[in-house]
C-alpha atoms as a PDB file:
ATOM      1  CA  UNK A   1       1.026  -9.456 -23.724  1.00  0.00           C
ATOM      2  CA  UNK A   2      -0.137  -7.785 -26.706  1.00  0.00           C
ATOM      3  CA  UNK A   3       1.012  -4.075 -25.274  1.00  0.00           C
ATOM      4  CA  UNK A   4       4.107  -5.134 -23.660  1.00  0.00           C
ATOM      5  CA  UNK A   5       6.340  -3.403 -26.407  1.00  0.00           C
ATOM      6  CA  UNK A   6       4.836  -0.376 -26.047  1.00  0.00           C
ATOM      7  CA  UNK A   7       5.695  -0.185 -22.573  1.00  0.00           C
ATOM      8  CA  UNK A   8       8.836  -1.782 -23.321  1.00  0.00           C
ATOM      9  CA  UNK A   9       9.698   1.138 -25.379  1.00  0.00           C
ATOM     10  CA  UNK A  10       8.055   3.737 -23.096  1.00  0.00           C
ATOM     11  CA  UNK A  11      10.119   2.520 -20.046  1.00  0.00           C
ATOM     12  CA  UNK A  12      13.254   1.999 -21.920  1.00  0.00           C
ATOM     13  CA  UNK A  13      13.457   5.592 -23.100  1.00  0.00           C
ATOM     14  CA  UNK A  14      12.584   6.593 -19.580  1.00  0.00           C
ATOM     15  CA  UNK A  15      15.643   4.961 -18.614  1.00  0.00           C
ATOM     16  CA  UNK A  16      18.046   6.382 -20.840  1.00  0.00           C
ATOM     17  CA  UNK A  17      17.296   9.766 -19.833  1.00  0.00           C
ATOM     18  CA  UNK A  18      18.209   8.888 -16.607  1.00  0.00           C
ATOM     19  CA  UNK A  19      21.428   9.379 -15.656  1.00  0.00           C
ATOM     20  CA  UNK A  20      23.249   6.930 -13.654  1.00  0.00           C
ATOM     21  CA  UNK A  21      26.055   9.179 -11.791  1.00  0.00           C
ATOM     22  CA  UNK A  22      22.882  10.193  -9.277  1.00  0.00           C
ATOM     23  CA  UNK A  23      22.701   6.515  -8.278  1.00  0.00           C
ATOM     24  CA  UNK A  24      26.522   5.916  -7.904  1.00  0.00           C
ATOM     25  CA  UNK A  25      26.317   9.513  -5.839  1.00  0.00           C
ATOM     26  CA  UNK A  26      23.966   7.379  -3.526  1.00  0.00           C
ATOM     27  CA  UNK A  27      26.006   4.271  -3.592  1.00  0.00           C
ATOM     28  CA  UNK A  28      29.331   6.391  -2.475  1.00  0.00           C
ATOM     29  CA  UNK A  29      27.540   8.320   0.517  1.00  0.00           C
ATOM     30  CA  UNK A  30      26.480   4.699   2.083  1.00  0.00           C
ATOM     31  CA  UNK A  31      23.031   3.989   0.481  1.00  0.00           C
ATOM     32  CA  UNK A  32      22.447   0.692   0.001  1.00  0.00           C
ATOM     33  CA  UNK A  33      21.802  -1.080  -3.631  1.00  0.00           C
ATOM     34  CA  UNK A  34      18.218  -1.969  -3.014  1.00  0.00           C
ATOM     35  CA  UNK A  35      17.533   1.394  -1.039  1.00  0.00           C
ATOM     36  CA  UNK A  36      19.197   3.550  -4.062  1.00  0.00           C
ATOM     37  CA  UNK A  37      16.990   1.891  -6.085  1.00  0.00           C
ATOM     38  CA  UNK A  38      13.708   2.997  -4.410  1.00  0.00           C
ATOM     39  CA  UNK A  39      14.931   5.856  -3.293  1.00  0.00           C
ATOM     40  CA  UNK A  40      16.989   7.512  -6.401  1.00  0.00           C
ATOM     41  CA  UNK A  41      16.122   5.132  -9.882  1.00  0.00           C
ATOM     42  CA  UNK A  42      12.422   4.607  -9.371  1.00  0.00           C
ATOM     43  CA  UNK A  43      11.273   8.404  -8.183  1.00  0.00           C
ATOM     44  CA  UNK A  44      12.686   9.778 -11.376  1.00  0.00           C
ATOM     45  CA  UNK A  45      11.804   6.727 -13.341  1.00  0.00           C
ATOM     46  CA  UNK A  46       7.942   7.163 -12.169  1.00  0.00           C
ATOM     47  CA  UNK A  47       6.667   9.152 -15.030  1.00  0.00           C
ATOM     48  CA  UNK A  48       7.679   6.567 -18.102  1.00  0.00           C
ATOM     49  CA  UNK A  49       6.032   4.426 -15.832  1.00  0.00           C
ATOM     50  CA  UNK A  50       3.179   5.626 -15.237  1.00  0.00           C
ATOM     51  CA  UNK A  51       2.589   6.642 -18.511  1.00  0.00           C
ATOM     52  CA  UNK A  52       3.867   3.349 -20.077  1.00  0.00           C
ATOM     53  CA  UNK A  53       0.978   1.915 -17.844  1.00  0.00           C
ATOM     54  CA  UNK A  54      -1.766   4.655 -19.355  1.00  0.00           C
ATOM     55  CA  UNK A  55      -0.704   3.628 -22.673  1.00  0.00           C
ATOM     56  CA  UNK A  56      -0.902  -0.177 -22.558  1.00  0.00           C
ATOM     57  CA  UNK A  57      -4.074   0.592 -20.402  1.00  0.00           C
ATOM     58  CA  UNK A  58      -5.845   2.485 -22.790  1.00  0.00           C
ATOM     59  CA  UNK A  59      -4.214   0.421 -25.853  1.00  0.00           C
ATOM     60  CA  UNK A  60      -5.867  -2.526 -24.704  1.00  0.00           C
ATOM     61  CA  UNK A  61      -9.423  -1.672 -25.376  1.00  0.00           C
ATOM     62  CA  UNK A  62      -8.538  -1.724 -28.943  1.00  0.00           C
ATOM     63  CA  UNK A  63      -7.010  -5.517 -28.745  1.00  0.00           C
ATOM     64  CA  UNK A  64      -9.697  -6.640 -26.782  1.00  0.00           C
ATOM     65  CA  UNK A  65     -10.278  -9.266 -30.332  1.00  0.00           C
ATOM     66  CA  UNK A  66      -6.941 -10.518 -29.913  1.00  0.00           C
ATOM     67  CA  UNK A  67      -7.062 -10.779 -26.096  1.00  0.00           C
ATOM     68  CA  UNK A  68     -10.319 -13.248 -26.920  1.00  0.00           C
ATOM     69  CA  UNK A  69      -8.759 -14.841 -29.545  1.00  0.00           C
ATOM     70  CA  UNK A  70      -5.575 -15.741 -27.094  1.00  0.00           C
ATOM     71  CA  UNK A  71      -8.129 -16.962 -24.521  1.00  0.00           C
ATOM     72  CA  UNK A  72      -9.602 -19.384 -26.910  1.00  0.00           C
ATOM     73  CA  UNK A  73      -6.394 -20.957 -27.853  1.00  0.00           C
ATOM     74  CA  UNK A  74      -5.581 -21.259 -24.135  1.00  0.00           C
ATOM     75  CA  UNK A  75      -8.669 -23.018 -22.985  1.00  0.00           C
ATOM     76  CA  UNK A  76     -10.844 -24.585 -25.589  1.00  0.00           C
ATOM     77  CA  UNK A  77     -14.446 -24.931 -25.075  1.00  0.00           C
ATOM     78  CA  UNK A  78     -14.855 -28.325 -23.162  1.00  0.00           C
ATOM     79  CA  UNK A  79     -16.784 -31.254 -25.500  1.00  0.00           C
ATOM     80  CA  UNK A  80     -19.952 -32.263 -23.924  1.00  0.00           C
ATOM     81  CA  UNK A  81     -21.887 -35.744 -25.371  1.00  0.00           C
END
């Protein structure tokens, strides 16, 4: 949660690179939505993945505080008598 702009960012910019006419290319030679997607968008798209994931991966280690601090505020400590 605490990462997610980061690969929000990462991911977007990754997509705006991408250009769109290679997916409508697909779409007029019969392909499918769904099977352009997987099969034109996401191949090209892999890299800001990927390293959207490495980034929020290795980012986390840093916010591992915060991550604690969230889990404390989600499920406080039982009261025993």
């Amino acid at each position: 949660m605490v990462t997610l702009p980061y690969v929000i960012r990462v991911v977007g910019s990754s997509m705006e690179q991408f250009d769109f006419s290679i997916e409508e290319a697909a779409w007029s030679l019969g392909c499918p939505k769904t099977a352009a997607f997987f099969k034109v968008v996401l191949p090209n798209v892999t890299s800001g993945i990927s390293s959207a994931f490495m980034l929020a991966f290795i980012n986390s280690f840093n916010n591992i505080p915060v991550s604690m601090f969230y889990q404390v505020l989600a499920c406080p400590p039982s009261r025993q008598p």
